[in-house]
C-alpha atoms as a PDB file:
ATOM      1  CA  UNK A   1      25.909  78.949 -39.332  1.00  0.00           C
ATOM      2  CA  UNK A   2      23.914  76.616 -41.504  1.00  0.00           C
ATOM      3  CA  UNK A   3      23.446  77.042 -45.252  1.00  0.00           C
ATOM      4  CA  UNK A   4      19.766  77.239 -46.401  1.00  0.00           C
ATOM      5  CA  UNK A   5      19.900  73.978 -47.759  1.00  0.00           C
ATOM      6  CA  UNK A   6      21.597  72.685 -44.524  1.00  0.00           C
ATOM      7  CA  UNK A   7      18.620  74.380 -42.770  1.00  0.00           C
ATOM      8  CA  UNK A   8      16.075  72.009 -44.908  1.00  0.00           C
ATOM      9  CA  UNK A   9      17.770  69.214 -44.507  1.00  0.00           C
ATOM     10  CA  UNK A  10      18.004  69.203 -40.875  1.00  0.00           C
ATOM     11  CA  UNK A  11      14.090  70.796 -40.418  1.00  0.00           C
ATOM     12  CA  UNK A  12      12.873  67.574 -42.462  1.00  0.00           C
ATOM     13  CA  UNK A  13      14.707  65.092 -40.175  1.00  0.00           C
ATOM     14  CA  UNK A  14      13.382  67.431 -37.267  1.00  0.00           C
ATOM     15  CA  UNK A  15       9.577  66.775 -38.746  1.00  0.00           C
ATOM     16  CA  UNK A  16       9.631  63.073 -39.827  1.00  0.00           C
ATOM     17  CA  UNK A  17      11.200  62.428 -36.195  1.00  0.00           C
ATOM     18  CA  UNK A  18       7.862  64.311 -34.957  1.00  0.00           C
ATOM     19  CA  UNK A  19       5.447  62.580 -37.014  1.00  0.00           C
ATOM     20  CA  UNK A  20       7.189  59.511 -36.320  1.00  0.00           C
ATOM     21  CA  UNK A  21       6.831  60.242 -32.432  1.00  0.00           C
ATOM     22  CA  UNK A  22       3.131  61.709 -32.715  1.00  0.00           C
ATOM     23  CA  UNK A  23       2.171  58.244 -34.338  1.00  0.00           C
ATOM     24  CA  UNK A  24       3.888  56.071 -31.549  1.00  0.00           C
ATOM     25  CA  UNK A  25       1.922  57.940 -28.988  1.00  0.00           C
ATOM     26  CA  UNK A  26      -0.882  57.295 -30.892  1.00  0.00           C
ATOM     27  CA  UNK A  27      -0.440  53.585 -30.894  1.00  0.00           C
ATOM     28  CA  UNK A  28       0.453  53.506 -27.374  1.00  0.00           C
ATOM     29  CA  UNK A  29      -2.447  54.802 -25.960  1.00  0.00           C
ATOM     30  CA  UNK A  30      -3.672  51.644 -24.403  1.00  0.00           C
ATOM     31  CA  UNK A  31      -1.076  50.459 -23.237  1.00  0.00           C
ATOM     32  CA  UNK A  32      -1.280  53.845 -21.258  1.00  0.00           C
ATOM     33  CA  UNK A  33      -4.490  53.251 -19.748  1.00  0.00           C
ATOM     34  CA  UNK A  34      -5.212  52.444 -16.249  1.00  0.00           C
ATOM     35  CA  UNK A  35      -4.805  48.618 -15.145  1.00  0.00           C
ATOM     36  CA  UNK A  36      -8.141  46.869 -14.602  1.00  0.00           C
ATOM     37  CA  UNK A  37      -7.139  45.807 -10.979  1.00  0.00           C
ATOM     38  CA  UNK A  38     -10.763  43.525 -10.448  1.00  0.00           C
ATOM     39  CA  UNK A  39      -9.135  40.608  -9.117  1.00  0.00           C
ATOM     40  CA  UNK A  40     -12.018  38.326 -10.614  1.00  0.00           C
ATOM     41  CA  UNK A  41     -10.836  39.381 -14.285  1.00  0.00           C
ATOM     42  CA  UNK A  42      -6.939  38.896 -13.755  1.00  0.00           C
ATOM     43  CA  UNK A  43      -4.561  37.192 -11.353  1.00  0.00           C
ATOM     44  CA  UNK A  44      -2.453  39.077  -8.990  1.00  0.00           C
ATOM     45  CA  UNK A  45       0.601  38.398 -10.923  1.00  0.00           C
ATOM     46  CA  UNK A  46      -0.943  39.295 -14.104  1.00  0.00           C
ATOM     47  CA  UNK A  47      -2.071  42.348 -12.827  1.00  0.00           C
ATOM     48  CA  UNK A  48       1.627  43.039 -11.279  1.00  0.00           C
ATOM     49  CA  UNK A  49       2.579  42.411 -15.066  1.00  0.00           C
ATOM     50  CA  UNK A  50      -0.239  45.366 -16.293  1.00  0.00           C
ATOM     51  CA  UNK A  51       0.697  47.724 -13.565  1.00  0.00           C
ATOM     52  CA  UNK A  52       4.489  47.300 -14.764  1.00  0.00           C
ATOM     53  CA  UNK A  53       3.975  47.510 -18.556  1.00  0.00           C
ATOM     54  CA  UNK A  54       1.512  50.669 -17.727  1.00  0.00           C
ATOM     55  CA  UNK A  55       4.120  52.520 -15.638  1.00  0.00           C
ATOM     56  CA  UNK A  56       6.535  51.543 -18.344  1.00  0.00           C
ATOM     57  CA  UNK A  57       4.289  52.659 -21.460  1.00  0.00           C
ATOM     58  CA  UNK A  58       3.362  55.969 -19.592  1.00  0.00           C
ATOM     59  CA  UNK A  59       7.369  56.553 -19.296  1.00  0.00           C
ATOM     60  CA  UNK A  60       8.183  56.408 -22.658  1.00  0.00           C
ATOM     61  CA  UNK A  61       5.080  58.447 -23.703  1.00  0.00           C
ATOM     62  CA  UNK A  62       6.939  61.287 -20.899  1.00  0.00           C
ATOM     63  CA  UNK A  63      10.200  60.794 -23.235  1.00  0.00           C
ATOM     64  CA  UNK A  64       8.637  60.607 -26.393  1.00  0.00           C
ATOM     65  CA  UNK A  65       6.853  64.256 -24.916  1.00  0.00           C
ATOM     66  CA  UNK A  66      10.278  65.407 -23.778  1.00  0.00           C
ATOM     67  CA  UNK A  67      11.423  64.799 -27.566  1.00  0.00           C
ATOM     68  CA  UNK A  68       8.395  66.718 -29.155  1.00  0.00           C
ATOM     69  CA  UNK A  69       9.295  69.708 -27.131  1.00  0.00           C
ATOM     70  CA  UNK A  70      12.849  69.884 -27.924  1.00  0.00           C
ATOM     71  CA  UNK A  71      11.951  69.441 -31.676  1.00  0.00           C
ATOM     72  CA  UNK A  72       9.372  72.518 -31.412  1.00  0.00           C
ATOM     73  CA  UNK A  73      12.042  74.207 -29.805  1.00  0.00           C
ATOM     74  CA  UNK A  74      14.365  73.809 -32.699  1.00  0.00           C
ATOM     75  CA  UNK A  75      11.700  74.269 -35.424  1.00  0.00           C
ATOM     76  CA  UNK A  76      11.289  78.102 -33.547  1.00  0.00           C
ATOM     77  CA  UNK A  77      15.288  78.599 -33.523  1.00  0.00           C
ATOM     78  CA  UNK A  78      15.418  77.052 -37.143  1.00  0.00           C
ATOM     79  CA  UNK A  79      12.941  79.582 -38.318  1.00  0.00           C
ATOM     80  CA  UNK A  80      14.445  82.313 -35.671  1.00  0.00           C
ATOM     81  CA  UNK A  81      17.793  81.382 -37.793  1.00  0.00           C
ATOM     82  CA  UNK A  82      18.967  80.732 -34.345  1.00  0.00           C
ATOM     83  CA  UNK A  83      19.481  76.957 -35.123  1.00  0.00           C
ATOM     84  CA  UNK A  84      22.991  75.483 -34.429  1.00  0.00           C
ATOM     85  CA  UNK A  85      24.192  77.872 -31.895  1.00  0.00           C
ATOM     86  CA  UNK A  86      24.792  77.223 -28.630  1.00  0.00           C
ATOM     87  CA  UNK A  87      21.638  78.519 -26.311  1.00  0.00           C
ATOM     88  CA  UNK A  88      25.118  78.800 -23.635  1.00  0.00           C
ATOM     89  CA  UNK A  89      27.893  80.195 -25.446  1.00  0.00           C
ATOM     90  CA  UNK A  90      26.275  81.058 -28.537  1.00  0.00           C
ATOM     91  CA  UNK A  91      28.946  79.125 -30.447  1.00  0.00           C
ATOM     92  CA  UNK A  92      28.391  76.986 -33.490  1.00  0.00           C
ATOM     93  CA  UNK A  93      26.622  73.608 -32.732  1.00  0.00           C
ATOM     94  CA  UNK A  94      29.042  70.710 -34.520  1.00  0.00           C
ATOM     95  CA  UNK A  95      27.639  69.791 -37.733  1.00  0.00           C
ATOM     96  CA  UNK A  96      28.222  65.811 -36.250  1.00  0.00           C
ATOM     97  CA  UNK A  97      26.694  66.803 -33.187  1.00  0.00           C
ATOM     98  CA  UNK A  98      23.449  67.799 -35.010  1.00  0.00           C
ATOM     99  CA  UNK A  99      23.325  65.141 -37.279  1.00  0.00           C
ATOM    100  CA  UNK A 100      23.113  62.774 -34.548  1.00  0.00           C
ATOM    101  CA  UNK A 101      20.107  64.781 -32.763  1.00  0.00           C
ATOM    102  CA  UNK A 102      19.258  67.691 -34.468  1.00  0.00           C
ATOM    103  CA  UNK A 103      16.891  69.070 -31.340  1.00  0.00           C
ATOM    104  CA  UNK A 104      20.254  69.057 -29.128  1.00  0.00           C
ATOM    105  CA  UNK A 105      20.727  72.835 -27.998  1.00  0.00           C
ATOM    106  CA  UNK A 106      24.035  73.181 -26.502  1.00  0.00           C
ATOM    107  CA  UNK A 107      27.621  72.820 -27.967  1.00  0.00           C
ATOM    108  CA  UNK A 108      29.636  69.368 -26.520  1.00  0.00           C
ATOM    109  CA  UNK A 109      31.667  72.100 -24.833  1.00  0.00           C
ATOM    110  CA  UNK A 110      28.761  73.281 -22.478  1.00  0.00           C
ATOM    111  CA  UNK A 111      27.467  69.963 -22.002  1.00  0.00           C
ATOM    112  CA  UNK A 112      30.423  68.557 -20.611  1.00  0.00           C
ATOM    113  CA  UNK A 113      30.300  71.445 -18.284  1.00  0.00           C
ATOM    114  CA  UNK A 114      26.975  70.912 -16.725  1.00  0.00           C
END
């Protein structure tokens, strides 16, 4: 489907998206933790505030998890030289399509289908 060179290309956006992923999670990790609910420390407001952003932080680290596994997935079809077909129909992936997330693993076809 791809040329070799394609292949690179779209592997190293596929990595830096990774390590730029990996390092959010990193920086997010207290803002993950559990809210100090000691009413002595913080006001019940405040704390309403720390539950929120925590429940909100520990979302995006689930989406930011969801990403990381599609982008191992198509590392594995990249080096499978599976990459940019269709895990549905098998048909080519559009170039456009994979430029705009290169994880994505169906055709625009399929997905509008499901």
């Amino acid at each position: 489907m791809n040329s070799p060179k394609t292949l690179e290309q779209f592997k190293k956006l596929l990595l830096n998206r990774k390590k730029d992923l990996l390092s959010l999670s990193n920086q997010s990790v207290s803002a993950r933790s559990i809210v100090n609910l000691d009413q002595g420390v913080i006001g019940r407001l405040s704390r309403m505030d720390a539950i929120r952003a925590q429940a909100m932080a520990v979302e995006a680290e689930n989406r930011r998890q969801s990403e990381i596994s599609r982008i191992e997935i198509a590392l594995s079809r990249i080096s499978e030289q599976t990459y940019g077909l269709c895990i549905s129909c098998e048909e080519n992936i559009e170039k456009q399509r994979l430029q705009n997330d290169p994880s994505v693993a169906i055709c625009i076809n399929c997905a509008k289908n499901t």
